[in-house]
N, C-alpha and C. Protein backbone atom coordinates (compact mmCIF):
# COMPACT_ATOMS: atom_id res chain seq x y z
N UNK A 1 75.71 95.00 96.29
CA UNK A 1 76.43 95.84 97.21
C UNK A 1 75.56 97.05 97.54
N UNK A 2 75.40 97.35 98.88
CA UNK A 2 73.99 98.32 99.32
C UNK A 2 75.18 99.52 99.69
N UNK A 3 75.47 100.16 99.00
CA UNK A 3 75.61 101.67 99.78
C UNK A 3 74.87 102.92 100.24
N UNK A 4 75.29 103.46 101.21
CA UNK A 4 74.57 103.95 102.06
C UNK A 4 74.86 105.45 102.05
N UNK A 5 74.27 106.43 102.58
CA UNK A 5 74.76 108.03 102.10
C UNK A 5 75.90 108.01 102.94
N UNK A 6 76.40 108.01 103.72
CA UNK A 6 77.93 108.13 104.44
C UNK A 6 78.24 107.33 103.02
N UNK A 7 78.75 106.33 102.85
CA UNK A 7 78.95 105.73 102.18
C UNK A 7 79.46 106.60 100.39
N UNK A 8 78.72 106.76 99.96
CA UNK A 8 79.01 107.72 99.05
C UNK A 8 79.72 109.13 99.52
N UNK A 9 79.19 109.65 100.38
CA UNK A 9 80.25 110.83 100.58
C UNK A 9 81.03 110.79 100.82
N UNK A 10 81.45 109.71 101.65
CA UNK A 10 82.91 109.18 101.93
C UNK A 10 83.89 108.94 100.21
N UNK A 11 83.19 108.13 99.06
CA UNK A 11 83.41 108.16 98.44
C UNK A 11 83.83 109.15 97.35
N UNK A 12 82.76 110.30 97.13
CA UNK A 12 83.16 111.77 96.74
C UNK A 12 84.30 112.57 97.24
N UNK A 13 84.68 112.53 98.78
CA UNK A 13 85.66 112.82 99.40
C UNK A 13 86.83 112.45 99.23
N UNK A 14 86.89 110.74 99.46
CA UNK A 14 88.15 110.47 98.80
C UNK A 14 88.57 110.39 97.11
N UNK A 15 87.18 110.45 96.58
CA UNK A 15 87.60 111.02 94.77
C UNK A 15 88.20 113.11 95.03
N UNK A 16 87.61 113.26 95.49
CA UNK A 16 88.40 114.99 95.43
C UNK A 16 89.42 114.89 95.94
N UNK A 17 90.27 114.10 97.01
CA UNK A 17 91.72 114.24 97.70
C UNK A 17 92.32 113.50 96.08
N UNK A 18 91.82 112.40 95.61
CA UNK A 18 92.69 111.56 94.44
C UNK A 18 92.56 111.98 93.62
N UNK A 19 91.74 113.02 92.76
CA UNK A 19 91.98 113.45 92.10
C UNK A 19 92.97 114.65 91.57
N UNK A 20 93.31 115.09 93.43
CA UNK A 20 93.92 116.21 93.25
C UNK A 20 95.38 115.38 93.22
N UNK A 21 95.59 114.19 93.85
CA UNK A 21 96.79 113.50 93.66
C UNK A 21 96.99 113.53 91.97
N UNK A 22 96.00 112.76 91.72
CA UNK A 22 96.18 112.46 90.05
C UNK A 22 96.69 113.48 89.61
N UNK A 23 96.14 114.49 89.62
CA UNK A 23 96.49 115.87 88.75
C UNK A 23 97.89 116.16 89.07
N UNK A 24 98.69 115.81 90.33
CA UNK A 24 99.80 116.18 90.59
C UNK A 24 100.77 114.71 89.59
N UNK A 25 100.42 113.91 90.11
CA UNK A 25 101.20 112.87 89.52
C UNK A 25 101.12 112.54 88.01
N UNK A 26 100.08 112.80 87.06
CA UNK A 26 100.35 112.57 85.82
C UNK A 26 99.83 114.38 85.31
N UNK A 27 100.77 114.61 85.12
CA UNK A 27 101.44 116.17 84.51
C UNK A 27 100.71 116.55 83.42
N UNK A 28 100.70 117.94 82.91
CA UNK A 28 100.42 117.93 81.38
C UNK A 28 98.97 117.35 80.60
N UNK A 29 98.25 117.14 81.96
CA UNK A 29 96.54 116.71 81.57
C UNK A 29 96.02 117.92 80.51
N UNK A 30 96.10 118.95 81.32
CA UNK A 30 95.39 119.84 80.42
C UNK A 30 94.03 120.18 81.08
N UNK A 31 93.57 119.33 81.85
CA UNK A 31 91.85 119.45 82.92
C UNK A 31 91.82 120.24 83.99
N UNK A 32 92.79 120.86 83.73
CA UNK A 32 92.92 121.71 85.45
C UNK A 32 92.43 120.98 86.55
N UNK A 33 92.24 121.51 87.79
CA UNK A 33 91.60 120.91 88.77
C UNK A 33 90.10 120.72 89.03
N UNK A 34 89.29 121.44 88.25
CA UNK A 34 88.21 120.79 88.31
C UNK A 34 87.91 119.68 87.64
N UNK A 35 88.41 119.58 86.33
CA UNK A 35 88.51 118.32 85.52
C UNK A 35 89.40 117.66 86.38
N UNK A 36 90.04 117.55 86.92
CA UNK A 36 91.13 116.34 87.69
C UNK A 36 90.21 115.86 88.76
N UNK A 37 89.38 116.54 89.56
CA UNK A 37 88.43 115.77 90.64
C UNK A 37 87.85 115.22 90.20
N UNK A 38 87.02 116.09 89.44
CA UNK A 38 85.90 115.12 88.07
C UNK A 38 86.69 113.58 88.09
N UNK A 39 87.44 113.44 87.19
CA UNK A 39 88.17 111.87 87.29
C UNK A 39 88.39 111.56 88.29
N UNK A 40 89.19 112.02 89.67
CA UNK A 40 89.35 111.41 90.47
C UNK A 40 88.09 110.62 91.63
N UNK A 41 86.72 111.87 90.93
CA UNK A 41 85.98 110.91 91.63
C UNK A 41 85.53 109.77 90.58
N UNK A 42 85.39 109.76 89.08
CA UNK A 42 85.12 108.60 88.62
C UNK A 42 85.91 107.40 89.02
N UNK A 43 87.31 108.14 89.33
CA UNK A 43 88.67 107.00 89.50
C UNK A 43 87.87 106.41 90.91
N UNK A 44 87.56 107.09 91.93
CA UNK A 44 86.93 106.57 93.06
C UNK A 44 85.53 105.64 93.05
N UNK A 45 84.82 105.62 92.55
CA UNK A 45 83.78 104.78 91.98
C UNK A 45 84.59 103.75 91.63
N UNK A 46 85.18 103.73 90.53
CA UNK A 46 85.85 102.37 89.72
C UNK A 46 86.21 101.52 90.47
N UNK A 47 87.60 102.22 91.45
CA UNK A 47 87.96 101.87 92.32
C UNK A 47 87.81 100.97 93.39
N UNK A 48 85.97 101.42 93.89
CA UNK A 48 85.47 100.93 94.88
C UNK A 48 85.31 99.85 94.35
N UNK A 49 84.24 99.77 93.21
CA UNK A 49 83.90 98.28 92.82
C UNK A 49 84.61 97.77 91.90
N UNK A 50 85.43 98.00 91.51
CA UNK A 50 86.51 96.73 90.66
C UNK A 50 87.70 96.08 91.75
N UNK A 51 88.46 96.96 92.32
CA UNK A 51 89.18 96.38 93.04
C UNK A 51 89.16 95.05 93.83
N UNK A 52 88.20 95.34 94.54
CA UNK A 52 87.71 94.06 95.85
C UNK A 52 87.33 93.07 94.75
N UNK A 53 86.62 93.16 93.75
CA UNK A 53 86.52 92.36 92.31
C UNK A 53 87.67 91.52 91.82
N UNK A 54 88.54 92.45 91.89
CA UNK A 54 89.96 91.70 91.05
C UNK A 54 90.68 90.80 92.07
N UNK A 55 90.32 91.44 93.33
CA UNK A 55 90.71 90.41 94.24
C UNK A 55 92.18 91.49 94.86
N UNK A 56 92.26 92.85 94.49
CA UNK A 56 93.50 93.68 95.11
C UNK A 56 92.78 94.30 96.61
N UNK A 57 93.71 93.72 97.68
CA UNK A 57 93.63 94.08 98.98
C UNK A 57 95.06 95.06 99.47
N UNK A 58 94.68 96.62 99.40
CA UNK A 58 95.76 96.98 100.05
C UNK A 58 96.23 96.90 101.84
N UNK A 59 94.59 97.32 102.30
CA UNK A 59 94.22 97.25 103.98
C UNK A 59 92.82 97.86 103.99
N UNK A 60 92.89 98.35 104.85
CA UNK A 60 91.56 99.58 105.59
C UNK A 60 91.70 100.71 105.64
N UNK A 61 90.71 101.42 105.99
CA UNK A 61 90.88 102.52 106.01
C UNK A 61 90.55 103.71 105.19
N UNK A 62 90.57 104.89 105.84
CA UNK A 62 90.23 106.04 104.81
C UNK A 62 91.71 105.97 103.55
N UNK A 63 92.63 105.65 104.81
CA UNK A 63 94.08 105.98 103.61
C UNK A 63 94.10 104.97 102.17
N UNK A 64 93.10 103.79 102.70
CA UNK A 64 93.85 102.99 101.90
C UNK A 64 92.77 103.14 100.64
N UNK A 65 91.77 103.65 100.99
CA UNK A 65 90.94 104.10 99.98
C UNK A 65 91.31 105.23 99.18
N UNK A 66 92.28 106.13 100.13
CA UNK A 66 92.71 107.10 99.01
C UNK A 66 93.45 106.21 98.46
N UNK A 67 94.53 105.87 98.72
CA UNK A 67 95.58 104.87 97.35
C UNK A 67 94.72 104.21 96.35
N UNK A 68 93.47 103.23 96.32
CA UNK A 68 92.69 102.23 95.66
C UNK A 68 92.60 104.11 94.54
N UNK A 69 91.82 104.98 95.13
CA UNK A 69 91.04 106.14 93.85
C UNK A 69 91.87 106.67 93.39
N UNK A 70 93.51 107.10 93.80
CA UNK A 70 94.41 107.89 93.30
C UNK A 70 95.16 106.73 92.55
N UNK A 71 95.19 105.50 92.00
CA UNK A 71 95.19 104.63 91.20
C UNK A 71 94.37 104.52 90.45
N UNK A 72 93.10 104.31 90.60
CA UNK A 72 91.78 104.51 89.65
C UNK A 72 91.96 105.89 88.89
N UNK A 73 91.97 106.88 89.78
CA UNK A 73 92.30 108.45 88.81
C UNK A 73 93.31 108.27 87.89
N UNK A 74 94.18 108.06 88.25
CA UNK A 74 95.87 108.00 87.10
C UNK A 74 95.49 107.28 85.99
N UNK A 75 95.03 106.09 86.45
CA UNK A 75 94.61 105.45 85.26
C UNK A 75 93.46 105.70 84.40
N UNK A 76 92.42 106.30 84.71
CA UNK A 76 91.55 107.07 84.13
C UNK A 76 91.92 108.45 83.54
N UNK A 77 93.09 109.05 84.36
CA UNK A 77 93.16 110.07 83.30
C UNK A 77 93.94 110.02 82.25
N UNK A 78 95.15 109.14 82.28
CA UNK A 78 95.74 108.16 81.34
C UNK A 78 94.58 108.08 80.17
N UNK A 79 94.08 106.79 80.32
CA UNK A 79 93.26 106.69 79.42
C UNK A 79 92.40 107.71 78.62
N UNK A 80 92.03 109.07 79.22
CA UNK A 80 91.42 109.90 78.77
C UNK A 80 92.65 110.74 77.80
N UNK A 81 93.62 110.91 78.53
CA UNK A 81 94.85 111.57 77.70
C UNK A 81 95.05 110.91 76.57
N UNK A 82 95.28 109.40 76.39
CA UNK A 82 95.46 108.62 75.45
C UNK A 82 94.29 108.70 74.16
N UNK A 83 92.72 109.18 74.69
CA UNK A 83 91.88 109.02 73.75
C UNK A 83 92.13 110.04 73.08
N UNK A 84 92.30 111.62 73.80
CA UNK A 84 92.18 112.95 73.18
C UNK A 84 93.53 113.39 72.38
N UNK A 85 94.63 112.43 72.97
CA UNK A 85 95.29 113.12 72.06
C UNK A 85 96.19 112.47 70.62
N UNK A 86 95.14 111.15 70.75
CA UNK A 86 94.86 110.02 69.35
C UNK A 86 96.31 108.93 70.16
N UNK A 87 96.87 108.46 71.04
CA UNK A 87 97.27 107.47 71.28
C UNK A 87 98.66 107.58 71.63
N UNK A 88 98.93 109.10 71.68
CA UNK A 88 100.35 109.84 72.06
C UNK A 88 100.44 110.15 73.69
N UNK A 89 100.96 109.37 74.41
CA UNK A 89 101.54 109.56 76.16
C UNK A 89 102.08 110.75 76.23
């Protein structure tokens, strides 16, 4: 898969809108908002290339890429919550 610099910034972009989702939707992180983009852009990476992987098609689009990273974020910060605070939600 060749990405291209649009390509990534597009990607960084929609990790900072999802991460700021994430941070709203799973509460009580503790990462403030710079730590919440932080994930939301890892959530956006993941996102990109696992999804189309697993075979999940939501549509097109910028929107639908935010939904794919603000799913990737939640669940990444999930998982990060789950490591730090020994396995307690």
């Amino acid at each position: 898969m060749y990405l291209s610099n649009e390509g990534i910034l597009v990607i960084l972009f929609v990790g900072l809108v999802a991460g700021w989702l994430a941070g709203k939707i799973v509460r009580g992180t503790g990462f403030g908002i710079i730590g919440d983009i932080c994930i939301g852009i890892a959530g956006a990476l993941v996102a990109t290339f696992l999804f189309p992987k697993l075979g999940i098609h939501i549509g097109t689009g910028l929107v639908s890429e935010i939904i794919y990273s603000a799913i990737g974020a939640v669940v990444l910060l999930l998982i990060v919550r789950l490591v730090r605070t020994g396995g307690r939600l």
